[in-house]
C-alpha atoms as a PDB file:
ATOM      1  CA  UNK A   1     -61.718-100.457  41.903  1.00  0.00           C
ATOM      2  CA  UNK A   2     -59.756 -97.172  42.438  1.00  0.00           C
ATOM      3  CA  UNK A   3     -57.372 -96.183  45.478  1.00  0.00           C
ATOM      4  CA  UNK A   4     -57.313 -92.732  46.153  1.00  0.00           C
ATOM      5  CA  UNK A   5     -54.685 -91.388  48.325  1.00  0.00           C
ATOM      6  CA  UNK A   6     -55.151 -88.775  50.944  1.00  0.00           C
ATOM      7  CA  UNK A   7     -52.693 -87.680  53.323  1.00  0.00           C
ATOM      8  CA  UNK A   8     -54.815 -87.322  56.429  1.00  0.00           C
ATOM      9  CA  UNK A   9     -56.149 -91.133  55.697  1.00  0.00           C
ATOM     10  CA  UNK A  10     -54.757 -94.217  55.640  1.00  0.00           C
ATOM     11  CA  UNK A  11     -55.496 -97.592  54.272  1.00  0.00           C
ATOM     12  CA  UNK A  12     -54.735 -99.678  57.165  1.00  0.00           C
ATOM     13  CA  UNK A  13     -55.451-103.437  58.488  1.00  0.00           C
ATOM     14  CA  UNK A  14     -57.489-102.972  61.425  1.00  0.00           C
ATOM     15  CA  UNK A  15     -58.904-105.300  64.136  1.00  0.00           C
ATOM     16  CA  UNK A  16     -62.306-103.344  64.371  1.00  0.00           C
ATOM     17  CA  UNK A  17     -63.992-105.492  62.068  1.00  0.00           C
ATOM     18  CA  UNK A  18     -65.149-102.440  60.113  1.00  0.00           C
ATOM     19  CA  UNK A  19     -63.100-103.096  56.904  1.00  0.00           C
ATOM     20  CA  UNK A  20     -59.870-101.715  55.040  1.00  0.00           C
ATOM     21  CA  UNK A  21     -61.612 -98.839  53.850  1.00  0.00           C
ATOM     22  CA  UNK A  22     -59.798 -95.053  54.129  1.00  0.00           C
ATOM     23  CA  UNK A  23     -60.032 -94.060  57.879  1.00  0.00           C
ATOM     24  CA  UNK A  24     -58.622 -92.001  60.413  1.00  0.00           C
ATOM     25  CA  UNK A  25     -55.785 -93.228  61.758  1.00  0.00           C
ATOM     26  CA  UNK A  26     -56.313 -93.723  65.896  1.00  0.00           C
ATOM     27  CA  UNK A  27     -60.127 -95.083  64.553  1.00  0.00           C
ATOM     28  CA  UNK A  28     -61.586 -96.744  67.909  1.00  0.00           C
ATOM     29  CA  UNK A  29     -63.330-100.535  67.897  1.00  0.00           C
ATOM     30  CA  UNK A  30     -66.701 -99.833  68.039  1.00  0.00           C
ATOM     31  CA  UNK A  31     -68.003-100.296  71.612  1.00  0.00           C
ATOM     32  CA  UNK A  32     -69.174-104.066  72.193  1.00  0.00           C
ATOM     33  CA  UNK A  33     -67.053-105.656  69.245  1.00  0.00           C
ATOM     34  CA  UNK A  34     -66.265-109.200  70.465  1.00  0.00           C
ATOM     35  CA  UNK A  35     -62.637-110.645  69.674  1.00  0.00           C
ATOM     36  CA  UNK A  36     -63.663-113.375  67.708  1.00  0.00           C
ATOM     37  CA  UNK A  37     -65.746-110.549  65.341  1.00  0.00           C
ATOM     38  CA  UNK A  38     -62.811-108.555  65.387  1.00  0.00           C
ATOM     39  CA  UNK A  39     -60.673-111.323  63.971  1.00  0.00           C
ATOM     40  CA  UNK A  40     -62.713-112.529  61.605  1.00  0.00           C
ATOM     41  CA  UNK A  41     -63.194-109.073  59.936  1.00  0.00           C
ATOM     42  CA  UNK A  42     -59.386-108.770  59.856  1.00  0.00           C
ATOM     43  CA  UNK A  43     -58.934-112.333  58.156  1.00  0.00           C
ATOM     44  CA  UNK A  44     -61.830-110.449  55.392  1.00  0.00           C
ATOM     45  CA  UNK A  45     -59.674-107.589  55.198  1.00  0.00           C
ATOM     46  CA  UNK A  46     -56.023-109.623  54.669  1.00  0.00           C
ATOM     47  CA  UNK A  47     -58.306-111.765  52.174  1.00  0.00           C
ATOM     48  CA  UNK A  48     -59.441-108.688  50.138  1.00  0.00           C
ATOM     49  CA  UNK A  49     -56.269-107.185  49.780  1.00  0.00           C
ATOM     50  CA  UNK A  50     -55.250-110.600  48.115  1.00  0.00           C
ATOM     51  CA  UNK A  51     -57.904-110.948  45.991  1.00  0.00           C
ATOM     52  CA  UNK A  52     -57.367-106.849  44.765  1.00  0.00           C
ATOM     53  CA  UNK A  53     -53.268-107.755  44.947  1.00  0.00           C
ATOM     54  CA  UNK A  54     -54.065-110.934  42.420  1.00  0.00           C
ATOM     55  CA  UNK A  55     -56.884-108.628  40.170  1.00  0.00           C
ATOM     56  CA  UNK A  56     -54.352-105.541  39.746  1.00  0.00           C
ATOM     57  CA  UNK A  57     -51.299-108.498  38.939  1.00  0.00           C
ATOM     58  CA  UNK A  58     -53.218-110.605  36.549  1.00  0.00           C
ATOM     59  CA  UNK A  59     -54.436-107.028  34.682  1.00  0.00           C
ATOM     60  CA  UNK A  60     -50.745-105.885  34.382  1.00  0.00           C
ATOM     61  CA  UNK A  61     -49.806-109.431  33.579  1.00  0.00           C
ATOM     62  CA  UNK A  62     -51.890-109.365  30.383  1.00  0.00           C
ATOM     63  CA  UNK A  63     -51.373-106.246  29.246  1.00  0.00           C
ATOM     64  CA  UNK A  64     -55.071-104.788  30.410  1.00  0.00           C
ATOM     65  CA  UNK A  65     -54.085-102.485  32.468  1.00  0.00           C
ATOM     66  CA  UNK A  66     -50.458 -99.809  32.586  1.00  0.00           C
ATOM     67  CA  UNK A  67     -50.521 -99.386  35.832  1.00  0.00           C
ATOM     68  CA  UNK A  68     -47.229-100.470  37.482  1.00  0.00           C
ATOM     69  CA  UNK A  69     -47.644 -98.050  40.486  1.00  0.00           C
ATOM     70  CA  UNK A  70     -51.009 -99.274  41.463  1.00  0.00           C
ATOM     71  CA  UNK A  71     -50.183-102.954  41.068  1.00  0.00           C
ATOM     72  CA  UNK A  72     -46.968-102.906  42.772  1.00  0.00           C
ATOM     73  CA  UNK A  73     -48.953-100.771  46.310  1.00  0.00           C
ATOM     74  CA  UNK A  74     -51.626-103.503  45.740  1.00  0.00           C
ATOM     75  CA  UNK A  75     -48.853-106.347  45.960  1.00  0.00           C
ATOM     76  CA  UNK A  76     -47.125-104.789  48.590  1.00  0.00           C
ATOM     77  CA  UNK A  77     -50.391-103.909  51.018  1.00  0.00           C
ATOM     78  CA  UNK A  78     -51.040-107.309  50.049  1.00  0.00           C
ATOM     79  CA  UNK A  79     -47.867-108.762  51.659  1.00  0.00           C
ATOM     80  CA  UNK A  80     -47.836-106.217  54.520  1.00  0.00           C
ATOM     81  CA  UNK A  81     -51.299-107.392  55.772  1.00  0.00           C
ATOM     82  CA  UNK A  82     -50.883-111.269  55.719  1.00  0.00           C
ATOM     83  CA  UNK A  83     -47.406-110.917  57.504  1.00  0.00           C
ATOM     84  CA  UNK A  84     -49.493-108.842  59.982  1.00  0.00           C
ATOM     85  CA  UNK A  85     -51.826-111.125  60.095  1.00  0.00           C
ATOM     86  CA  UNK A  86     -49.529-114.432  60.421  1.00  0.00           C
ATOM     87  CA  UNK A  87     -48.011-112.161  63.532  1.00  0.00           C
ATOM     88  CA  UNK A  88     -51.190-112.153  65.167  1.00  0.00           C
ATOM     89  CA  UNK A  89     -51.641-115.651  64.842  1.00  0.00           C
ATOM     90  CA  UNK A  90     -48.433-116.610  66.100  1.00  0.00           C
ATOM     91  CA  UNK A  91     -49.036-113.842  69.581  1.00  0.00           C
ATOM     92  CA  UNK A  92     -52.340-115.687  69.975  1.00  0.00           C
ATOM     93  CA  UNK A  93     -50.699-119.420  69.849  1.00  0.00           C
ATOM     94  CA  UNK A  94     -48.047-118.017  72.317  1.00  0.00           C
ATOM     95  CA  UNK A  95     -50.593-116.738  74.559  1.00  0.00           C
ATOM     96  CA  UNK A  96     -52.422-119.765  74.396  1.00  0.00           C
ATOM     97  CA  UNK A  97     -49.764-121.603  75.345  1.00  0.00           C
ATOM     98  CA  UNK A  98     -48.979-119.323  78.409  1.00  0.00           C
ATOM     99  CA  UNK A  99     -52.508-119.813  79.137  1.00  0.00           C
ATOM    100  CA  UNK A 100     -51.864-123.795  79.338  1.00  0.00           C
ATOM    101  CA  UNK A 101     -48.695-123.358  80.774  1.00  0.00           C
ATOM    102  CA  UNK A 102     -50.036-121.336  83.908  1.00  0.00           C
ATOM    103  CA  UNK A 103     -53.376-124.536  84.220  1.00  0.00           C
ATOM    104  CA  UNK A 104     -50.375-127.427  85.386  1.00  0.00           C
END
């Protein structure tokens, strides 16, 4: 797997469901996405940036690969995206809560 960097791109988490792959940044949802489809396709996302995080670390690790630069962005967009994602979870248990607050 390569990463190629482009300045008008960006690799960002997104909550479109569409996946982590290079897009503009200001990308719409596409019209009709549900929530729950948007969420789950995030979770995929967070879980493939582990799984490439892990890959790159385990490469350096044993000496297969060089490539400090490329395992330390994986490690870090890695980290960025399941603090994102633990965020979201912790807006939707608060909103939840308002929600059950508002029922009594």
């Amino acid at each position: 797997m390569s990463i190629q960097f482009d300045p008008s791109m960006r690799n960002v988490p997104s909550l479109d469901g569409v996946g982590l792959g290079t897009r503009e940044i200001g990308h719409k949802a596409p019209a009709g996405a549900d929530f729950a489809t948007q969420l789950k396709g995030f979770v995929g996302e967070v879980n493939n940036y582990q799984k490439v995080s892990e890959l790159k670390s385990d490469a350096f690790a044993t000496g297969k690969s060089n490539d400090i630069h490329g395992t330390m962005i994986a490690v870090e967009q890695a980290e960025i995206s399941l603090r994102l994602l633990g965020n979201v979870r912790n807006r939707l248990v608060e909103m939840y809560r308002e929600v059950m607050r508002m029922g009594s």
